[in-house]
Protein backbone atom coordinates (compact mmCIF):
# COMPACT_ATOMS: atom_id res chain seq x y z
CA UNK A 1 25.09 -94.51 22.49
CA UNK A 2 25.16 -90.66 22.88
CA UNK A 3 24.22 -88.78 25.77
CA UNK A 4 21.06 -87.34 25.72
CA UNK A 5 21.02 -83.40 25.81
CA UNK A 6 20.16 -81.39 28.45
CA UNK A 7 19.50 -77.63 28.94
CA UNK A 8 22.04 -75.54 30.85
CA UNK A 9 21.18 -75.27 34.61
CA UNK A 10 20.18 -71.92 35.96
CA UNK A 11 23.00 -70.29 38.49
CA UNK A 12 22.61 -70.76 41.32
CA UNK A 13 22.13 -67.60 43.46
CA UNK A 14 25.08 -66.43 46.04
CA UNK A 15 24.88 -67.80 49.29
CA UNK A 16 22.65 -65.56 51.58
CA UNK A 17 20.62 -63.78 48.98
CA UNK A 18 17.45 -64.56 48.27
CA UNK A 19 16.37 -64.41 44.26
CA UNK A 20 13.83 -61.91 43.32
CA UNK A 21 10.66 -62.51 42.75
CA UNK A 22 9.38 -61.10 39.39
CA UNK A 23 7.18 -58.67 41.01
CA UNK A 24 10.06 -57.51 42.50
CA UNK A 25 12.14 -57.50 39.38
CA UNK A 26 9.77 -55.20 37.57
CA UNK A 27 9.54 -53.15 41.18
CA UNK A 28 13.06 -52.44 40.93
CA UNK A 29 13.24 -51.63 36.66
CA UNK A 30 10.04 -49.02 37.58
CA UNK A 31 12.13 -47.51 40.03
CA UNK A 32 15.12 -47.44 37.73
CA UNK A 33 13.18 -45.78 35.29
CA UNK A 34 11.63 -43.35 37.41
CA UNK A 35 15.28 -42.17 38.57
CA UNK A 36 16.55 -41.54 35.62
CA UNK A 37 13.65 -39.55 34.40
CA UNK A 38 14.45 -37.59 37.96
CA UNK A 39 17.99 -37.16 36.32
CA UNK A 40 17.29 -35.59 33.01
CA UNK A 41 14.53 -33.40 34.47
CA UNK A 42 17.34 -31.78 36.75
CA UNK A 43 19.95 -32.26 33.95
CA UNK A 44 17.27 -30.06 31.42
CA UNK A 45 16.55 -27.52 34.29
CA UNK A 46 20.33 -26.98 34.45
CA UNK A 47 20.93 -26.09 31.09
CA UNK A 48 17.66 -24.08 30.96
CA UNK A 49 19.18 -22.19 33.70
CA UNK A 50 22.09 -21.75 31.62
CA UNK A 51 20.28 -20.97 28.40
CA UNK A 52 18.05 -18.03 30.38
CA UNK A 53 21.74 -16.52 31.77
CA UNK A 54 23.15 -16.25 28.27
CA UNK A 55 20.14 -15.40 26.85
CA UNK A 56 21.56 -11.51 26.15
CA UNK A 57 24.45 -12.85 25.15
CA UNK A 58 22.85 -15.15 22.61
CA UNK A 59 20.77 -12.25 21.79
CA UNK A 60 24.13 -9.99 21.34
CA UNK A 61 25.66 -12.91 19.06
CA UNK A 62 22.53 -12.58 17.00
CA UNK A 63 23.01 -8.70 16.80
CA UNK A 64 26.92 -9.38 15.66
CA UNK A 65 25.96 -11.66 13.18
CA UNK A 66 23.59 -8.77 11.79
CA UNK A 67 26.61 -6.36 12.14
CA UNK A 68 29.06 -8.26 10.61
CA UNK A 69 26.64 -8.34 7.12
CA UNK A 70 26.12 -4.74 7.62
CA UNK A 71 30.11 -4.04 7.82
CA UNK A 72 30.70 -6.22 5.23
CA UNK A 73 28.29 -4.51 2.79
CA UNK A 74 29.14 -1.47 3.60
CA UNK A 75 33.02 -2.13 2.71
CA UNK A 76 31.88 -3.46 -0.65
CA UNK A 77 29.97 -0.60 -1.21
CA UNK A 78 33.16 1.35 -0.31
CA UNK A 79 35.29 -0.63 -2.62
CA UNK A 80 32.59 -0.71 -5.49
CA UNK A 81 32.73 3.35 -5.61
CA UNK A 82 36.45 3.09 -6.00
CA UNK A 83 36.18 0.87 -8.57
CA UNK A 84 33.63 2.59 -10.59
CA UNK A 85 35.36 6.21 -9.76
CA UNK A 86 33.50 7.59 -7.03
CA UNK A 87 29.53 7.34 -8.38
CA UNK A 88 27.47 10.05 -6.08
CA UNK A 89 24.76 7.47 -4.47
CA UNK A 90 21.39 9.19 -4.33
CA UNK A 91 19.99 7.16 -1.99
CA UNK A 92 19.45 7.40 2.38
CA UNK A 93 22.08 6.82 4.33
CA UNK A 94 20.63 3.35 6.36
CA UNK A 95 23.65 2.91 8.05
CA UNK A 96 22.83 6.05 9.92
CA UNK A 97 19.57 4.22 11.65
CA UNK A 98 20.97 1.16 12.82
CA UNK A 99 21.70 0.19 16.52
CA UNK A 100 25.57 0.25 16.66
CA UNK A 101 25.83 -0.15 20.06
CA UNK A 102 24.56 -3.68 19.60
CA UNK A 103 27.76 -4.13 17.02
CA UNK A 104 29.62 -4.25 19.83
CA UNK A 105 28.72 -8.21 20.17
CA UNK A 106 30.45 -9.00 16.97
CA UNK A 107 33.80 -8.17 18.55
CA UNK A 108 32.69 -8.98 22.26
CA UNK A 109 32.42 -13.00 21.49
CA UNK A 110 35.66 -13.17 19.55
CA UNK A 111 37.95 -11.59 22.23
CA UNK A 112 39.65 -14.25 24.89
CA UNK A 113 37.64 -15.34 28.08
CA UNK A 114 40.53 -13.60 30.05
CA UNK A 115 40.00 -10.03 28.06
CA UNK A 116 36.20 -10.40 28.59
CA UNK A 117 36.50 -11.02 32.01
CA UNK A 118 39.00 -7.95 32.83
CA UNK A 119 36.91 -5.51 30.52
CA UNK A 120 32.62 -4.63 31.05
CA UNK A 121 30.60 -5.34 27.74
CA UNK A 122 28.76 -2.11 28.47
CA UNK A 123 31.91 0.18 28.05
CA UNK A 124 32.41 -1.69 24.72
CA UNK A 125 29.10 -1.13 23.79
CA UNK A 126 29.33 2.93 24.45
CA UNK A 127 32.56 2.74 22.54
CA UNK A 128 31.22 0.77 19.53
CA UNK A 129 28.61 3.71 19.99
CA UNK A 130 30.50 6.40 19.33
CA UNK A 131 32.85 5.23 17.11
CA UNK A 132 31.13 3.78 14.81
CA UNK A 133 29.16 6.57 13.53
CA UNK A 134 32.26 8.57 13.11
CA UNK A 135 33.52 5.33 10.64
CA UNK A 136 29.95 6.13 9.14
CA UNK A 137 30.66 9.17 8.68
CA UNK A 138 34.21 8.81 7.18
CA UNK A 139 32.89 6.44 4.78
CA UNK A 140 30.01 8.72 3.73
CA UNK A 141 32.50 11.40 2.48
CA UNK A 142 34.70 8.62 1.07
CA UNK A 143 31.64 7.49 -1.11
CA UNK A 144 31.14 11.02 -2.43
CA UNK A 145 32.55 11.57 -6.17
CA UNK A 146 35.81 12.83 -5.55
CA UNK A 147 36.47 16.84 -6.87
CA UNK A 148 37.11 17.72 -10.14
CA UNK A 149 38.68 20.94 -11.93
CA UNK A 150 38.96 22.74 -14.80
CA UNK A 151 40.39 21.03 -18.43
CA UNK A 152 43.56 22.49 -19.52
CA UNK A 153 43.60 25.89 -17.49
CA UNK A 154 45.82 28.47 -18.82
CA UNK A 155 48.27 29.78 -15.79
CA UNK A 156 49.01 32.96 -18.12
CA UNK A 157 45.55 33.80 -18.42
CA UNK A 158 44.70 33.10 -15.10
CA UNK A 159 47.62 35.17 -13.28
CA UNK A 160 46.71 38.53 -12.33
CA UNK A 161 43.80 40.15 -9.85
CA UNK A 162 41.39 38.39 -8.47
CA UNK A 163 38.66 39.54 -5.86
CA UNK A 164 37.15 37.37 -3.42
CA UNK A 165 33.78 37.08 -3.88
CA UNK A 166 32.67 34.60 -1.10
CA UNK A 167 34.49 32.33 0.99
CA UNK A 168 34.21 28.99 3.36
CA UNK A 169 35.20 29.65 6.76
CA UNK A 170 39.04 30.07 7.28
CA UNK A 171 41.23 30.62 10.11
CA UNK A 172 43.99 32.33 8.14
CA UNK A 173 41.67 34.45 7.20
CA UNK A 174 39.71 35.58 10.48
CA UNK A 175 41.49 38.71 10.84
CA UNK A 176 40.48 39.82 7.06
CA UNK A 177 37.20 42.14 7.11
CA UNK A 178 37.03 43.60 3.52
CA UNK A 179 39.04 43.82 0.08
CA UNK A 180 40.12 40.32 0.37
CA UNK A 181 42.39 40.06 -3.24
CA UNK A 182 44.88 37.70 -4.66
CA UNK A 183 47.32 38.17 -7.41
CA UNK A 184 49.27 35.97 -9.09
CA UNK A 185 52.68 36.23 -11.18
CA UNK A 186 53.63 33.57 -13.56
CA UNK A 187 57.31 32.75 -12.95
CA UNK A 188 59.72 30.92 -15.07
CA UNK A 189 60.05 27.26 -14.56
CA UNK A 190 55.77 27.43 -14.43
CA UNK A 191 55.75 28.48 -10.64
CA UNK A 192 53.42 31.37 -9.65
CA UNK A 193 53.88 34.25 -7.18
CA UNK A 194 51.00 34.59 -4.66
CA UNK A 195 50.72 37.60 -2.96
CA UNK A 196 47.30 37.96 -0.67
CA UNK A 197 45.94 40.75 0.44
CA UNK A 198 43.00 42.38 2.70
CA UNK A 199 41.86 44.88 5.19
CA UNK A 200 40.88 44.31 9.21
CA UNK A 201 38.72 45.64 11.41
CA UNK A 202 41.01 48.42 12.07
CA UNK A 203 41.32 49.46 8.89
CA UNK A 204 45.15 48.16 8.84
CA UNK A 205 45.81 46.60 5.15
CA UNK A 206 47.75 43.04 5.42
CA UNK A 207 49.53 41.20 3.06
CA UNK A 208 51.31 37.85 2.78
CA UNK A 209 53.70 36.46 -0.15
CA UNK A 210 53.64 33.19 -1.02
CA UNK A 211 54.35 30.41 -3.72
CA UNK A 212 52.53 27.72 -6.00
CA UNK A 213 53.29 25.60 -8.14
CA UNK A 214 50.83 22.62 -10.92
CA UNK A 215 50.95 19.46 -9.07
CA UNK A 216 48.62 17.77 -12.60
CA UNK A 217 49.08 18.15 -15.73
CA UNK A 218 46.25 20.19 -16.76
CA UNK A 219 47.53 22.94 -14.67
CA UNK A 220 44.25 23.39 -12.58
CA UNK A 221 46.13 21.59 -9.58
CA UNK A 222 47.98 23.62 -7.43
CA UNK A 223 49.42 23.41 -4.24
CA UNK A 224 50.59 26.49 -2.67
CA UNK A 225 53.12 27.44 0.43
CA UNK A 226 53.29 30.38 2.73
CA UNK A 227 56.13 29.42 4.41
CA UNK A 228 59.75 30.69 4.01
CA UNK A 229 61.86 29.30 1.43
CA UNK A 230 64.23 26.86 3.98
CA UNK A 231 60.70 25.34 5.47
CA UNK A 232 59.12 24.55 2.44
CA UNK A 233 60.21 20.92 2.67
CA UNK A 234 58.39 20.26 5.93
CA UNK A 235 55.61 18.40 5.85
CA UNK A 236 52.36 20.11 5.81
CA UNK A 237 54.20 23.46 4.50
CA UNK A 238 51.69 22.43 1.04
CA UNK A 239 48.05 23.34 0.41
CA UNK A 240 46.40 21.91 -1.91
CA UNK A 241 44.64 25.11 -4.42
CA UNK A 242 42.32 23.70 -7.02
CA UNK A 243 40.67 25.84 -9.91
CA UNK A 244 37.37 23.87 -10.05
CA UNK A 245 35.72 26.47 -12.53
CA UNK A 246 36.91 29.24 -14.73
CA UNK A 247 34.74 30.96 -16.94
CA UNK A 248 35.78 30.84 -20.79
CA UNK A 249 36.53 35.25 -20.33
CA UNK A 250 38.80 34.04 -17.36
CA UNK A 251 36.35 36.66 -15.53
CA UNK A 252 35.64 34.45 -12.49
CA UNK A 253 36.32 31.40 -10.96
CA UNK A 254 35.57 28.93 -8.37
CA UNK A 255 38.58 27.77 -6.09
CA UNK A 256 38.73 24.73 -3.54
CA UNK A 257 40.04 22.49 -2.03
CA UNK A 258 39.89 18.33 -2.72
CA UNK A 259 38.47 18.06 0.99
CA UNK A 260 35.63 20.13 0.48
CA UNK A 261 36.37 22.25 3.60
CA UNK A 262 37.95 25.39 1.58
CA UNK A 263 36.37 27.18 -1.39
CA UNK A 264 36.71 30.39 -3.07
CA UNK A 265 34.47 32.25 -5.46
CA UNK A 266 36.68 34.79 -7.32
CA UNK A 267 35.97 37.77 -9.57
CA UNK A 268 38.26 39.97 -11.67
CA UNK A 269 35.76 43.04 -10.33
CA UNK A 270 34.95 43.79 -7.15
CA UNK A 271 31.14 43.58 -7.52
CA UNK A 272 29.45 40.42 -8.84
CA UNK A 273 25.99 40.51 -9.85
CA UNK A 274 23.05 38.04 -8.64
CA UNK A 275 23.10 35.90 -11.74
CA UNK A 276 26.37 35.43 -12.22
CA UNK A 277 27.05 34.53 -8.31
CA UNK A 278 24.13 31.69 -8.48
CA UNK A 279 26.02 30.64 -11.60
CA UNK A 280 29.22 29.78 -9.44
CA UNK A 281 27.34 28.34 -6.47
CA UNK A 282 25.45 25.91 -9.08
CA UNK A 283 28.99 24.83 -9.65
CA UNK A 284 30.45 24.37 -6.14
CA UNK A 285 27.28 22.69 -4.65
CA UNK A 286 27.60 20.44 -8.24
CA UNK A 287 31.15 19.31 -6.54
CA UNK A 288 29.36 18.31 -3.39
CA UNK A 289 30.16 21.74 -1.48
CA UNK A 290 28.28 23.48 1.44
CA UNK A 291 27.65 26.69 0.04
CA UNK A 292 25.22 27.35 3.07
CA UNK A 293 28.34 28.79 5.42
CA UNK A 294 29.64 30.93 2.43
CA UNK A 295 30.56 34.59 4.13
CA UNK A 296 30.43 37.26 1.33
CA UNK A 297 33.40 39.20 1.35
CA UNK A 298 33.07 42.72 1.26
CA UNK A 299 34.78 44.80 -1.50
CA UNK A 300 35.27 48.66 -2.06
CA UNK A 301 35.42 49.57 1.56
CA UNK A 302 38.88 50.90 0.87
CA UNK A 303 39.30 51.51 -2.69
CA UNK A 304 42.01 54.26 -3.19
């Protein structure tokens, strides 16, 4: 006969403890509850507090974020113009108006706890203010259509006397006052003689010899060299001399520099009338000059 099955007996409770009631069981779950709710409150105030002390830094994250688009954009743009030669853009400069101070939060997060802690975020703020409008400003000349010159110029026709017109601010040329002229020699082996001359203040006539020579194969590239024959190799010995614009005659020309800090305007007389002088700033403001500082260069003072 098989024995009869019986449910498993409770446990007994240890010896000395008294069970619970189940008013007291719930008692003691309430109170459970309730401290645990009293632990994530403090846990949530504790990152709160954390949250509203990184606040500007989450705020400068947000601003490098922004930055790093901008940056990004504007190297495409860069890279864009050099693929499509140099395109003029027409359009504002925007980079110009944006708060680069604030870029300096997409380098700020990136650099090692150790470097972050040794350096203040507000130096590298006034630094990310003052040089990045200068990288601005590099890249706005880089986007600028790079300068052309004249097709096929003729060296033979354009040696001999020229008279300077107008000119771009030059330090070589401070001490000239009047009669500012340049002639030119074709050599053999396609080099050309440059001998420059002009008047001071004093009256005193100066002159100094140099030599240039076609760096391109349309002959409009020059590069010419004051310096004595044993320096020439030094670096920096070579200008660069560009004939942007010659007029069909060969009667007057516009001269600068790739750079756009040096230009010319050249005549083979020493008097230039009105229309004709507009004629040759149309062209150098075409190649993205500032013919706003042009000095006019006074001729005839000293005629002999």
């Amino acid at each position: 006969m098989s024995a009869q099955l019986q449910p498993p007996a409770r446990p007994e409770a240890p010896a000395g403890i008294v069970p619970a009631s189940l008013d007291q069981q719930i008692m003691a779950a309430e109170i459970a509850i309730l401290a645990r709710e009293q632990r994530l409150r403090l846990q949530a105030s504790r990152i709160s507090e954390q949250i509203h002390q990184k606040l500007p830094a989450l705020g400068a994250g947000a601003a490098s974020m922004a930055g790093g688009v901008v940056l990004r954009r504007l190297f495409r743009q860069r890279r864009g113009v050099a693929d499509t030669g140099g395109a003029v853009s027409t359009g504002t400069n925007w980079l110009a108006h944006l708060p680069w101070a604030q870029l300096s939060a997409f380098i700020w997060p990136l650099l090692p706890l150790a470097v972050r802690n040794r350096f203040n975020p507000k130096l590298v703020a006034g630094l990310m203010a003052t040089a990045v409008p200068l990288a601005v400003a590099h890249f706005k000349v880089a986007r600028q259509a790079p300068v052309t010159t004249a097709p096929l110029l003729d060296l033979r026709r354009y040696a001999g006397r020229w008279y300077e017109i107008a000119r771009l601010p030059l330090r070589t040329e401070d001490q000239c006052d009047s009669d500012v002229t340049a002639t030119y020699t074709l050599l053999r082996g396609g080099r050309v003689r440059v001998v420059n001359s002009c008047y001071t203040r004093d009256g005193v006539q100066e002159e100094v010899r140099g030599i240039a020579r076609a760096t391109g194969g349309d002959g409009a590239k020059l590069e010419v060299s004051f310096a004595p024959r044993a320096l020439r190799w030094l670096p920096g010995s070579w200008a660069p001399y560009w004939v942007l614009h010659v007029d069909p005659d060969y009667g007057a020309a516009v001269v600068g520099t790739p750079d756009r800090k040096h230009l010319w305007l050249l005549s083979r007389t020493p008097l230039m009338d009105d229309s004709q002088l507009q004629r040759l700033l149309l062209h150098a403001r075409a190649q993205g000059f500032d013919t706003t500082k042009l000095m006019r260069t006074p001729q005839g003072l000293h005629a002999s």
